[in-house]
PDB file of N, CA and C in Angstrom:
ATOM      1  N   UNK A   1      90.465 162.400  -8.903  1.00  0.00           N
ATOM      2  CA  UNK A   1      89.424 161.723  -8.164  1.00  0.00           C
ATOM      3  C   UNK A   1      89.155 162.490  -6.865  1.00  0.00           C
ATOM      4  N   UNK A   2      90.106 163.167  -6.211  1.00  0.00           N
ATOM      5  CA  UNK A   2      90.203 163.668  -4.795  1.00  0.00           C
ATOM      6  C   UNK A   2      89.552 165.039  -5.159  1.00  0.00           C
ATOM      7  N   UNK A   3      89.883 165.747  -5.924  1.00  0.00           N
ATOM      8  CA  UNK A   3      89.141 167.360  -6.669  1.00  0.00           C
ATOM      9  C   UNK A   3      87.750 166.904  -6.289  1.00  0.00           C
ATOM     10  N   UNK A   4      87.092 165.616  -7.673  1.00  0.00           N
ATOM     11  CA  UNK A   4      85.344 165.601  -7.992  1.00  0.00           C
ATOM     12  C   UNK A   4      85.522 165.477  -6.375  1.00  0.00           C
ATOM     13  N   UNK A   5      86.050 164.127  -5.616  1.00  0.00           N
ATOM     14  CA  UNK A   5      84.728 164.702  -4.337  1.00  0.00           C
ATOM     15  C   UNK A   5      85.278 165.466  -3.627  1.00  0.00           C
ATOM     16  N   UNK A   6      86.247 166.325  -3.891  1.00  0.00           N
ATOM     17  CA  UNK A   6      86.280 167.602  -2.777  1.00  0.00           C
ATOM     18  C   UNK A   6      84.867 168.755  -3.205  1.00  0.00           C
ATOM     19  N   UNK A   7      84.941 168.779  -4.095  1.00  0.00           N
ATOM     20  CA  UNK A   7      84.176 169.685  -5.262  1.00  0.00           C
ATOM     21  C   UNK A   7      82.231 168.956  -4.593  1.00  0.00           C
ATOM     22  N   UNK A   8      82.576 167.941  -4.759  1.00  0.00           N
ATOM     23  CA  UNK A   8      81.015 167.407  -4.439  1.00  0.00           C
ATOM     24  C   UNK A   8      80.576 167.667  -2.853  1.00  0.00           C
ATOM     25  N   UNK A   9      81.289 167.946  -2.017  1.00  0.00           N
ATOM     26  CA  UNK A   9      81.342 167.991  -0.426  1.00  0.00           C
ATOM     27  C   UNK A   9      80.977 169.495  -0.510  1.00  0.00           C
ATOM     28  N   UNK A  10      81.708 170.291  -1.044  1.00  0.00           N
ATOM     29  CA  UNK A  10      81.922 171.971  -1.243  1.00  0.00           C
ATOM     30  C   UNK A  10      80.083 172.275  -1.662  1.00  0.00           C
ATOM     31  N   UNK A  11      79.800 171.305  -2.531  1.00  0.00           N
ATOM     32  CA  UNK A  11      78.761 171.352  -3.236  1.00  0.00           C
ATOM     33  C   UNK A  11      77.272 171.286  -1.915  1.00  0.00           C
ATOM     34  N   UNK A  12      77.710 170.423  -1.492  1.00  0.00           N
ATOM     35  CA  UNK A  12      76.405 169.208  -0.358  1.00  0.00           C
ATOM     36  C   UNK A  12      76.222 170.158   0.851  1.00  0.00           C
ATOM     37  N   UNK A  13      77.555 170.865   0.991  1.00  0.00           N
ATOM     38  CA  UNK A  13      77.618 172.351   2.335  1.00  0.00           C
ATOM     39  C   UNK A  13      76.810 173.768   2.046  1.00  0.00           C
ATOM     40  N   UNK A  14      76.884 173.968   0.527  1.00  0.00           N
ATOM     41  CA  UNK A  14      76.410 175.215   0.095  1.00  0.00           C
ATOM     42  C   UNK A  14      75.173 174.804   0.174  1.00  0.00           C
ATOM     43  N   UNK A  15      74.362 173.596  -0.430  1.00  0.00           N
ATOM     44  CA  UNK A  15      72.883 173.404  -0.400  1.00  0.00           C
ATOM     45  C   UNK A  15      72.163 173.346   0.932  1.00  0.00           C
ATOM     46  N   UNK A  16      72.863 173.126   2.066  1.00  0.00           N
ATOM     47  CA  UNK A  16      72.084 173.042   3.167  1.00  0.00           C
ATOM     48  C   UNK A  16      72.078 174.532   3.816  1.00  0.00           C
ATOM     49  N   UNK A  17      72.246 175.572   2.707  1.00  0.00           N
ATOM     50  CA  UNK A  17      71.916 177.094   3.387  1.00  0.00           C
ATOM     51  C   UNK A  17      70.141 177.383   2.330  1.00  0.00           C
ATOM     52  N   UNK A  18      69.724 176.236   2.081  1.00  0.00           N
ATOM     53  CA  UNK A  18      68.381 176.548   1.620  1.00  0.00           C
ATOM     54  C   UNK A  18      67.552 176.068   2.218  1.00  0.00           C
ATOM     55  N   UNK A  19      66.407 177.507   2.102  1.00  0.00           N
ATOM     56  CA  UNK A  19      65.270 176.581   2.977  1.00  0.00           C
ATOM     57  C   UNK A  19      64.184 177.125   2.419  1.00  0.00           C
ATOM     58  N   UNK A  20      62.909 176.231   2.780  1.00  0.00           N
ATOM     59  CA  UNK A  20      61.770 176.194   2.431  1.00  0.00           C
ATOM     60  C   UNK A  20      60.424 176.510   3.195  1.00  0.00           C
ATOM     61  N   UNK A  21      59.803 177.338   2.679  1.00  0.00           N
ATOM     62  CA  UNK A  21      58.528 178.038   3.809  1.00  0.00           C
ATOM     63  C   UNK A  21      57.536 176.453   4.141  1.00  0.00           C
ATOM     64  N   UNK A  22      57.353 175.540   3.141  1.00  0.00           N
ATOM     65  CA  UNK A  22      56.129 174.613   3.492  1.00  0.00           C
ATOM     66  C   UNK A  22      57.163 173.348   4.134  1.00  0.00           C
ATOM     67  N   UNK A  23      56.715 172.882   5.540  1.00  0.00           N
ATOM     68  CA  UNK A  23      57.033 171.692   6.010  1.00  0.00           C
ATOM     69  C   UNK A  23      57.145 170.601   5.409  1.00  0.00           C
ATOM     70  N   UNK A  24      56.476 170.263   4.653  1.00  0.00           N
ATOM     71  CA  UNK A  24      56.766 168.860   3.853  1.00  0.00           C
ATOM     72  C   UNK A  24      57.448 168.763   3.455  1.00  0.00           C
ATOM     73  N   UNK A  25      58.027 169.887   2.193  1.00  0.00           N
ATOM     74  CA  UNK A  25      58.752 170.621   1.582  1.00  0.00           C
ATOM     75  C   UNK A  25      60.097 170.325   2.564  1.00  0.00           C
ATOM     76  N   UNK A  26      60.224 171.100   3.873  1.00  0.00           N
ATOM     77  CA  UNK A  26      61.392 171.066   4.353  1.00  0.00           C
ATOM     78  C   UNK A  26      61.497 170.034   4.600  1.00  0.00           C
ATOM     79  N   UNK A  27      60.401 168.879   5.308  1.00  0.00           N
ATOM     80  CA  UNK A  27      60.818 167.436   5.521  1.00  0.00           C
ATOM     81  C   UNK A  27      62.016 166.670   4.553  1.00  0.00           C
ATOM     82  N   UNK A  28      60.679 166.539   3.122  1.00  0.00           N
ATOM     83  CA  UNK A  28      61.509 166.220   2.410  1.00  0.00           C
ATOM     84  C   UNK A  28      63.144 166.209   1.948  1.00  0.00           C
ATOM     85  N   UNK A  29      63.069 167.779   2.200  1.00  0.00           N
ATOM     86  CA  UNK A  29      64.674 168.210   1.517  1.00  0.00           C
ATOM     87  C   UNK A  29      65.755 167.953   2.880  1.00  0.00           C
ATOM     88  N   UNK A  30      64.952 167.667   4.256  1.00  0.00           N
ATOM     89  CA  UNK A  30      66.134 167.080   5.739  1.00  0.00           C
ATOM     90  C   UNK A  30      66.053 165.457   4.993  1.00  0.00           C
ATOM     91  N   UNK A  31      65.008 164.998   4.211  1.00  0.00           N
ATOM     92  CA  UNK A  31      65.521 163.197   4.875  1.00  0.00           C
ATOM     93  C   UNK A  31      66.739 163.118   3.665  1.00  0.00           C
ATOM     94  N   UNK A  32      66.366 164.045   2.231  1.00  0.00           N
ATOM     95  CA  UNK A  32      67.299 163.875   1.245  1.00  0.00           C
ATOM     96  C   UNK A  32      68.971 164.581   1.590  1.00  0.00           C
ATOM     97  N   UNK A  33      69.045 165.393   1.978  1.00  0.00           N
ATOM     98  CA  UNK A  33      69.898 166.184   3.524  1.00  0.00           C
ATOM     99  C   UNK A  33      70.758 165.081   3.571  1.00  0.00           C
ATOM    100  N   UNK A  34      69.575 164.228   4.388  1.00  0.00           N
ATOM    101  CA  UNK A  34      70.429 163.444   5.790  1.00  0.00           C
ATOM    102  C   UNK A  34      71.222 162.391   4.557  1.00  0.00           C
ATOM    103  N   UNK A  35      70.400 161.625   3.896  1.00  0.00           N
ATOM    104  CA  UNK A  35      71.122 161.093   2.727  1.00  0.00           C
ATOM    105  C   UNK A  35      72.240 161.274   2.168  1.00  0.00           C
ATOM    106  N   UNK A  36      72.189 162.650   1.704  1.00  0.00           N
ATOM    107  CA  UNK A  36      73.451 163.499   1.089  1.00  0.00           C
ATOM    108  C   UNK A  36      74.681 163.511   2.077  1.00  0.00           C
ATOM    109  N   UNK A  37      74.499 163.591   3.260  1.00  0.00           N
ATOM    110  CA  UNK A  37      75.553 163.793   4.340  1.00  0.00           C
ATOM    111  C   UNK A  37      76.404 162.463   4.477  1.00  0.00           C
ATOM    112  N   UNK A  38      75.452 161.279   4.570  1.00  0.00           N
ATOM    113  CA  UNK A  38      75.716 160.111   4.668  1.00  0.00           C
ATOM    114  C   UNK A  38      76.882 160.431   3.698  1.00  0.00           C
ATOM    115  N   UNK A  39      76.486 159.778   2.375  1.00  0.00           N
ATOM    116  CA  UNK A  39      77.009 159.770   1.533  1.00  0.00           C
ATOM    117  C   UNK A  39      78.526 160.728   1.419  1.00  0.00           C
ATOM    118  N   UNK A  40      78.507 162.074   1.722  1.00  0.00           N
ATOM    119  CA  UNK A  40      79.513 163.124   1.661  1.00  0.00           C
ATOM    120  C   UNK A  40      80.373 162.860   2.881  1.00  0.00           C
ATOM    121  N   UNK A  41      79.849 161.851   4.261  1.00  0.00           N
ATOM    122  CA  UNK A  41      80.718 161.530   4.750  1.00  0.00           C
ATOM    123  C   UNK A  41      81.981 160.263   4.063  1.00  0.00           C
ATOM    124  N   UNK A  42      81.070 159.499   3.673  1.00  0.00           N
ATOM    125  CA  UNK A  42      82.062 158.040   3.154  1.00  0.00           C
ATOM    126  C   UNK A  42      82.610 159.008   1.651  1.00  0.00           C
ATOM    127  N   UNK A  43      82.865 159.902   1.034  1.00  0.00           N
ATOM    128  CA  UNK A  43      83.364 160.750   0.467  1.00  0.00           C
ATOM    129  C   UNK A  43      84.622 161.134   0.985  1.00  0.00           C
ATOM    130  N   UNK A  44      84.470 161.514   2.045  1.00  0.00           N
ATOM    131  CA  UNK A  44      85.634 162.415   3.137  1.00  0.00           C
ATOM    132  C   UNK A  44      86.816 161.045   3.552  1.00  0.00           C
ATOM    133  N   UNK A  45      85.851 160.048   3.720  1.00  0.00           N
ATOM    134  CA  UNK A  45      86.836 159.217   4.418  1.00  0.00           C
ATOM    135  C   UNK A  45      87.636 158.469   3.309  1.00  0.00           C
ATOM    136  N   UNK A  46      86.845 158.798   1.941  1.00  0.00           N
ATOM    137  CA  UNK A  46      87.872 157.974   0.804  1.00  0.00           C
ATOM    138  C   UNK A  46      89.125 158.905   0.602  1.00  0.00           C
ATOM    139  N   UNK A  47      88.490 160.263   0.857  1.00  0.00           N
ATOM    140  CA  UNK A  47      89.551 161.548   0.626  1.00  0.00           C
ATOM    141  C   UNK A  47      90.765 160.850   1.549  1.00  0.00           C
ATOM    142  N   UNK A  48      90.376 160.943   2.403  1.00  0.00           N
ATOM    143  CA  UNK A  48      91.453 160.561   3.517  1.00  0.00           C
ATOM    144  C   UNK A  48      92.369 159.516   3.123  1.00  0.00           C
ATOM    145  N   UNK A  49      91.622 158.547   2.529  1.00  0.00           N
ATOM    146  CA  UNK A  49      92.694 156.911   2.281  1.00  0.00           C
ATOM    147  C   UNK A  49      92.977 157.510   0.831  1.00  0.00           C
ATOM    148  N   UNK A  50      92.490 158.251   0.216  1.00  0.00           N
ATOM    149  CA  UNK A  50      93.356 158.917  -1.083  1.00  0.00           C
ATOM    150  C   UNK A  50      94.892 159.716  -0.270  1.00  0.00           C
ATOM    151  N   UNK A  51      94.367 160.205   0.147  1.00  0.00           N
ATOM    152  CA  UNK A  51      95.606 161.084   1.116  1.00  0.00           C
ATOM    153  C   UNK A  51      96.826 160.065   1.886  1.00  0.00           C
ATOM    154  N   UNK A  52      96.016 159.112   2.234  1.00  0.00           N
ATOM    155  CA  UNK A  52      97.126 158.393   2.821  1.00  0.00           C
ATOM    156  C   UNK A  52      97.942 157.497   1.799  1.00  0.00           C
ATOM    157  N   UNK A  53      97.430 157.167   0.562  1.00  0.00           N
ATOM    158  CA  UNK A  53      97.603 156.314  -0.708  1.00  0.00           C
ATOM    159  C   UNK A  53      98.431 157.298  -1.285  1.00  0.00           C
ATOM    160  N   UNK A  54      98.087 158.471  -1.411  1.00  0.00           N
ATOM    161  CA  UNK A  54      99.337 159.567  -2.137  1.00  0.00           C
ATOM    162  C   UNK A  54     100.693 159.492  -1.143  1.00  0.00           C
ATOM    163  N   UNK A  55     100.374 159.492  -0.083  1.00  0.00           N
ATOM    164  CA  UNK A  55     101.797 159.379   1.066  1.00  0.00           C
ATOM    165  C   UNK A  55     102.592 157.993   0.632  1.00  0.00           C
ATOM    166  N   UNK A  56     102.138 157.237   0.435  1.00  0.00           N
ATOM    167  CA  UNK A  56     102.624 156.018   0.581  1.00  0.00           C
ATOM    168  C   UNK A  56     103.033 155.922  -1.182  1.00  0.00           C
ATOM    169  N   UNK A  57     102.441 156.478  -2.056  1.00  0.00           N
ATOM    170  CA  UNK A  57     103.521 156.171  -3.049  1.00  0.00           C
ATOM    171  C   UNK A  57     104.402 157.317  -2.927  1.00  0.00           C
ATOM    172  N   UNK A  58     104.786 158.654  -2.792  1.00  0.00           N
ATOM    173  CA  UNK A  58     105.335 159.162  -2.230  1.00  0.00           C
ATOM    174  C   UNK A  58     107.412 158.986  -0.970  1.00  0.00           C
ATOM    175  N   UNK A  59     106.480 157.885  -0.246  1.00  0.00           N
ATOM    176  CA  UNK A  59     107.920 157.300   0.439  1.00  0.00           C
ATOM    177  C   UNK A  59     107.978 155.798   0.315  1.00  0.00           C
ATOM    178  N   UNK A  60     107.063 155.424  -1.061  1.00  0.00           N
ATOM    179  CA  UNK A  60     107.856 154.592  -1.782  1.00  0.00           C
ATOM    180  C   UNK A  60     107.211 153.036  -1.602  1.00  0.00           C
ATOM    181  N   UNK A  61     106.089 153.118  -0.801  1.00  0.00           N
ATOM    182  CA  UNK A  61     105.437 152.227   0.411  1.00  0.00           C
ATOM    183  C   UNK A  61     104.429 151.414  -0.671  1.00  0.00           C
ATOM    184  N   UNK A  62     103.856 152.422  -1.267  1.00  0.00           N
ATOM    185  CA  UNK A  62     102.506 152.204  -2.325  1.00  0.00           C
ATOM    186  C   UNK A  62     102.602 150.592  -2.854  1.00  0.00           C
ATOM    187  N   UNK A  63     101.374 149.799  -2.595  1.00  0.00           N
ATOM    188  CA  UNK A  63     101.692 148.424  -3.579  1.00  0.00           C
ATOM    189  C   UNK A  63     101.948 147.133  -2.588  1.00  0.00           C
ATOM    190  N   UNK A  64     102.053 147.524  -1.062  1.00  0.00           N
ATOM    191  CA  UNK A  64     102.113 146.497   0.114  1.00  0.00           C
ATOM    192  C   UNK A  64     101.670 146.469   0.701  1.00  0.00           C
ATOM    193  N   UNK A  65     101.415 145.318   1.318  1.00  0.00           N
ATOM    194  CA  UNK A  65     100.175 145.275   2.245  1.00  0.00           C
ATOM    195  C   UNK A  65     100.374 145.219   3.580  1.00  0.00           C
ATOM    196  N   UNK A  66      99.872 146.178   4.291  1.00  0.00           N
ATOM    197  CA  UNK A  66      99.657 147.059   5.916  1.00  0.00           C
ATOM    198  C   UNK A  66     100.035 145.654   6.715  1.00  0.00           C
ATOM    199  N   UNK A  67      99.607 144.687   6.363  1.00  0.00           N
ATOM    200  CA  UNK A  67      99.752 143.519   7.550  1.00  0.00           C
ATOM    201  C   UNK A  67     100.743 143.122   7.610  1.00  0.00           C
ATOM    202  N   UNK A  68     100.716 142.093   6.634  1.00  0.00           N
ATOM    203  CA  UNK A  68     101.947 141.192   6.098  1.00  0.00           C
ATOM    204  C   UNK A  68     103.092 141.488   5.067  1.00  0.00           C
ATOM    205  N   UNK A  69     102.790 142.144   4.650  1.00  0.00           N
ATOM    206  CA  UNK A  69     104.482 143.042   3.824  1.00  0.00           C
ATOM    207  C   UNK A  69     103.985 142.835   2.592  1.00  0.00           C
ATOM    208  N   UNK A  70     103.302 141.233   1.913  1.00  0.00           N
ATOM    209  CA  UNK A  70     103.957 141.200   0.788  1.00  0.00           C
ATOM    210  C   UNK A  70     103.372 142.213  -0.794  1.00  0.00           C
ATOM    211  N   UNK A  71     103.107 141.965  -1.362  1.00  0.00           N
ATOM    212  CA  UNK A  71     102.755 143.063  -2.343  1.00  0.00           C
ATOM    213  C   UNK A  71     101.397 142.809  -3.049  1.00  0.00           C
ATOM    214  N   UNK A  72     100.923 144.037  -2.979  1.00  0.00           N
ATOM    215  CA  UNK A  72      99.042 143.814  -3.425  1.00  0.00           C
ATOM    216  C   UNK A  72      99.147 143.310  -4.824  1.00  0.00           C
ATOM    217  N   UNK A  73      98.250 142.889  -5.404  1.00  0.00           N
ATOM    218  CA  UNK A  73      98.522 142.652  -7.062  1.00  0.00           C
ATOM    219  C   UNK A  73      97.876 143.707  -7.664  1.00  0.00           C
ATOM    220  N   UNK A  74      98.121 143.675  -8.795  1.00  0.00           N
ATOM    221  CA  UNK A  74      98.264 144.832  -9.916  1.00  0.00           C
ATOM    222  C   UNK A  74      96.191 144.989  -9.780  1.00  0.00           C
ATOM    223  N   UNK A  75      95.859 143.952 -10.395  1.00  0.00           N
ATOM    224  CA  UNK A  75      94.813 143.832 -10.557  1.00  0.00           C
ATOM    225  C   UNK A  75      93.897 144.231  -9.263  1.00  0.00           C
ATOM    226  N   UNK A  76      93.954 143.945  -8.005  1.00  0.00           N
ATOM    227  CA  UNK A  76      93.490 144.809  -7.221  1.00  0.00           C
ATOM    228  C   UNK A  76      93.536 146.496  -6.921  1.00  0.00           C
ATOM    229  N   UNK A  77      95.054 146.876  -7.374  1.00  0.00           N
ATOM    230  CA  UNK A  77      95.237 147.985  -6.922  1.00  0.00           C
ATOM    231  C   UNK A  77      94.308 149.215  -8.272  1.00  0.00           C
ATOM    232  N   UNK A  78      94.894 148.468  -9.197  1.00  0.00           N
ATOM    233  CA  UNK A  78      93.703 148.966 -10.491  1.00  0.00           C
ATOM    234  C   UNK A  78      92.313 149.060  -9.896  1.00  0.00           C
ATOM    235  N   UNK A  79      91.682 147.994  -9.653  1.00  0.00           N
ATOM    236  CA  UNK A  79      90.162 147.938  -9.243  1.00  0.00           C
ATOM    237  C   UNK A  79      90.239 149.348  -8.114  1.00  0.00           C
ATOM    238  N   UNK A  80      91.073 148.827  -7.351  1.00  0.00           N
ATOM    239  CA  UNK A  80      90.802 149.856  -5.930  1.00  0.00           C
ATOM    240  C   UNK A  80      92.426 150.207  -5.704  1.00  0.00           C
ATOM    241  N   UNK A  81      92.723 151.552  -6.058  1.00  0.00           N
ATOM    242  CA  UNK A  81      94.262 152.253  -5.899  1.00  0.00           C
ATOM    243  C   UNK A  81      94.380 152.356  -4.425  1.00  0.00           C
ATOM    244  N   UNK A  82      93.394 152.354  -4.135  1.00  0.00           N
ATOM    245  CA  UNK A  82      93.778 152.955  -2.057  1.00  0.00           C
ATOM    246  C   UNK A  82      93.738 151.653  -1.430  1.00  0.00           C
ATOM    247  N   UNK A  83      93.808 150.446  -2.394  1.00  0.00           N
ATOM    248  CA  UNK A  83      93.670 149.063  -1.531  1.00  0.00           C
ATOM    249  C   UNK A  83      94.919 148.864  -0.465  1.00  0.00           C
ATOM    250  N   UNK A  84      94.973 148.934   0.758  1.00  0.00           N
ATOM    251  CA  UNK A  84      95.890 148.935   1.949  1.00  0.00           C
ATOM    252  C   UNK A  84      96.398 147.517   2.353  1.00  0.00           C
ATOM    253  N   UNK A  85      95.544 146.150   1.555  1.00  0.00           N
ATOM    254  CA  UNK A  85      95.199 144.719   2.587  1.00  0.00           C
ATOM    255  C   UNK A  85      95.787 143.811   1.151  1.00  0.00           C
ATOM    256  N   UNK A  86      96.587 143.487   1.458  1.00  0.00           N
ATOM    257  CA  UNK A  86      96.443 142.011  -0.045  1.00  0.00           C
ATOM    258  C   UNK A  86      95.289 141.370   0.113  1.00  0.00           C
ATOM    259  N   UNK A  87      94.850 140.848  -0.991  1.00  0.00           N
ATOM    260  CA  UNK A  87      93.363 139.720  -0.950  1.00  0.00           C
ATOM    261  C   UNK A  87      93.291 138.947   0.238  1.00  0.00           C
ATOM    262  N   UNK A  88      94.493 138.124   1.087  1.00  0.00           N
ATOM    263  CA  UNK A  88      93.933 137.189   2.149  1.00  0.00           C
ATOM    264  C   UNK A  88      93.798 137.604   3.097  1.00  0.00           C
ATOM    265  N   UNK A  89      94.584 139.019   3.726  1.00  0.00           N
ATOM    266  CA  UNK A  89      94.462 139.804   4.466  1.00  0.00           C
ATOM    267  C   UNK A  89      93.502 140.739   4.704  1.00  0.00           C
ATOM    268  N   UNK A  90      92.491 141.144   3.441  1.00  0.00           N
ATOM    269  CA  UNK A  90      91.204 141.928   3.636  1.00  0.00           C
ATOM    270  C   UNK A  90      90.481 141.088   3.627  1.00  0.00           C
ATOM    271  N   UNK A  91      90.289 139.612   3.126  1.00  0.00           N
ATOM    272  CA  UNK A  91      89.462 138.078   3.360  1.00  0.00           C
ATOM    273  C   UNK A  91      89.483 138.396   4.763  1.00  0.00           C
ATOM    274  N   UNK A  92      90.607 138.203   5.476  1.00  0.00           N
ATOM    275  CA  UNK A  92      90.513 137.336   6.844  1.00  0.00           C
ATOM    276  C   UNK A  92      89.898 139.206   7.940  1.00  0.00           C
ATOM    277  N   UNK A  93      89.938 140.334   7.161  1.00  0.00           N
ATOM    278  CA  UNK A  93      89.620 141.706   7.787  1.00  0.00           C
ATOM    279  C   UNK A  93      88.090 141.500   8.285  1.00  0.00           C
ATOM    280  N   UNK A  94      87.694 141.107   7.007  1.00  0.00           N
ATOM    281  CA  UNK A  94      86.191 141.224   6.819  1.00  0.00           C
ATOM    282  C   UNK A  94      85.240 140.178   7.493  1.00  0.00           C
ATOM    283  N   UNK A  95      85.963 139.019   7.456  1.00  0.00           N
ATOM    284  CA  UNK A  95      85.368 138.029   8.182  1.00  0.00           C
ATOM    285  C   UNK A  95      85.675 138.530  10.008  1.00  0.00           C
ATOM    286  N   UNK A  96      86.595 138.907  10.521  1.00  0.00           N
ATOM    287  CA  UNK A  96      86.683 139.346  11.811  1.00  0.00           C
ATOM    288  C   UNK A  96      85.425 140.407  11.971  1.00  0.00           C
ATOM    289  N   UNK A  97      85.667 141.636  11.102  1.00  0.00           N
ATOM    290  CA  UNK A  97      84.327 142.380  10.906  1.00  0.00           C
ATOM    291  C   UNK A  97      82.626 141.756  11.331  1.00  0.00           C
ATOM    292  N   UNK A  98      82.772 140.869  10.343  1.00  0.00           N
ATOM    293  CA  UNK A  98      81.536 140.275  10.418  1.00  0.00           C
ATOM    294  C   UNK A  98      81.296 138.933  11.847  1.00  0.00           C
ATOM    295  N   UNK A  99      81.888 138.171  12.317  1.00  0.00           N
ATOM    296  CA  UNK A  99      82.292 137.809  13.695  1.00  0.00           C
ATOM    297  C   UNK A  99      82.356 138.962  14.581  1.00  0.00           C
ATOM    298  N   UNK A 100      82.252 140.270  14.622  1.00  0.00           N
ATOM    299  CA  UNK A 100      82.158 141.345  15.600  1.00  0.00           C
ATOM    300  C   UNK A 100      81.119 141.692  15.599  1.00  0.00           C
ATOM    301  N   UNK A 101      80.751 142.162  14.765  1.00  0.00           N
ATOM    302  CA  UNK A 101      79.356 142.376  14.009  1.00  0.00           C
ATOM    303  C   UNK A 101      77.823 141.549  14.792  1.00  0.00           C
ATOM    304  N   UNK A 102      78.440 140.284  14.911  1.00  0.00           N
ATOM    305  CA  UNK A 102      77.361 139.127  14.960  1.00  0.00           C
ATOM    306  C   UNK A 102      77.407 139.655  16.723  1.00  0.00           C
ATOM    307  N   UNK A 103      78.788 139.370  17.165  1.00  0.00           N
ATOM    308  CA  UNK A 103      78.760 139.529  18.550  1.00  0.00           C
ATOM    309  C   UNK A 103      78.095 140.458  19.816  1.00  0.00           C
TER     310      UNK A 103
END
């Protein structure tokens, strides 16, 4: 999983050495650009919680949750392997999120 988007980032860097003589043309290919970057950033940052998810099964950690200790369930970690939060603990993440958010 960490290769495709290393491989896709490698990919999104080489295309922005092209360019185009007609403006529209270049418009176009900056707003799809800016898109691509977006995107190749939240790429980088999954790399990262892949990286930190390999550490942690590694020294043995993998499977608990960052807050409260106790252990993620199977079924989450399947859905999402880099899940860091047990279910009530990314519940109660997201709602703080969104109460900040508002603020």
């Amino acid at each position: 999983w960490k290769q495709e988007l290393m491989a896709s980032v490698d990919r999104t860097v080489q295309d922005q050495d092209a360019d185009s003589p007609d403006s529209a043309d270049r418009a176009a290919q900056e707003e799809e650009l800016a898109l691509e970057l977006r995107n190749r950033n939240r790429e980088r940052k999954l790399i990262m919680k892949i990286d930190k998810t390999l550490q942690k099964i590694q020294d043995g950690e993998y499977g608990r949750c960052e807050s409260c200790g106790i252990e993620i369930g199977v079924r989450a970690l399947e859905a999402r392997p880099t899940a860091d939060l047990c279910f009530d603990c990314k519940e109660i993440a997201e709602k703080k999120e969104q109460t900040v958010g508002k603020g």
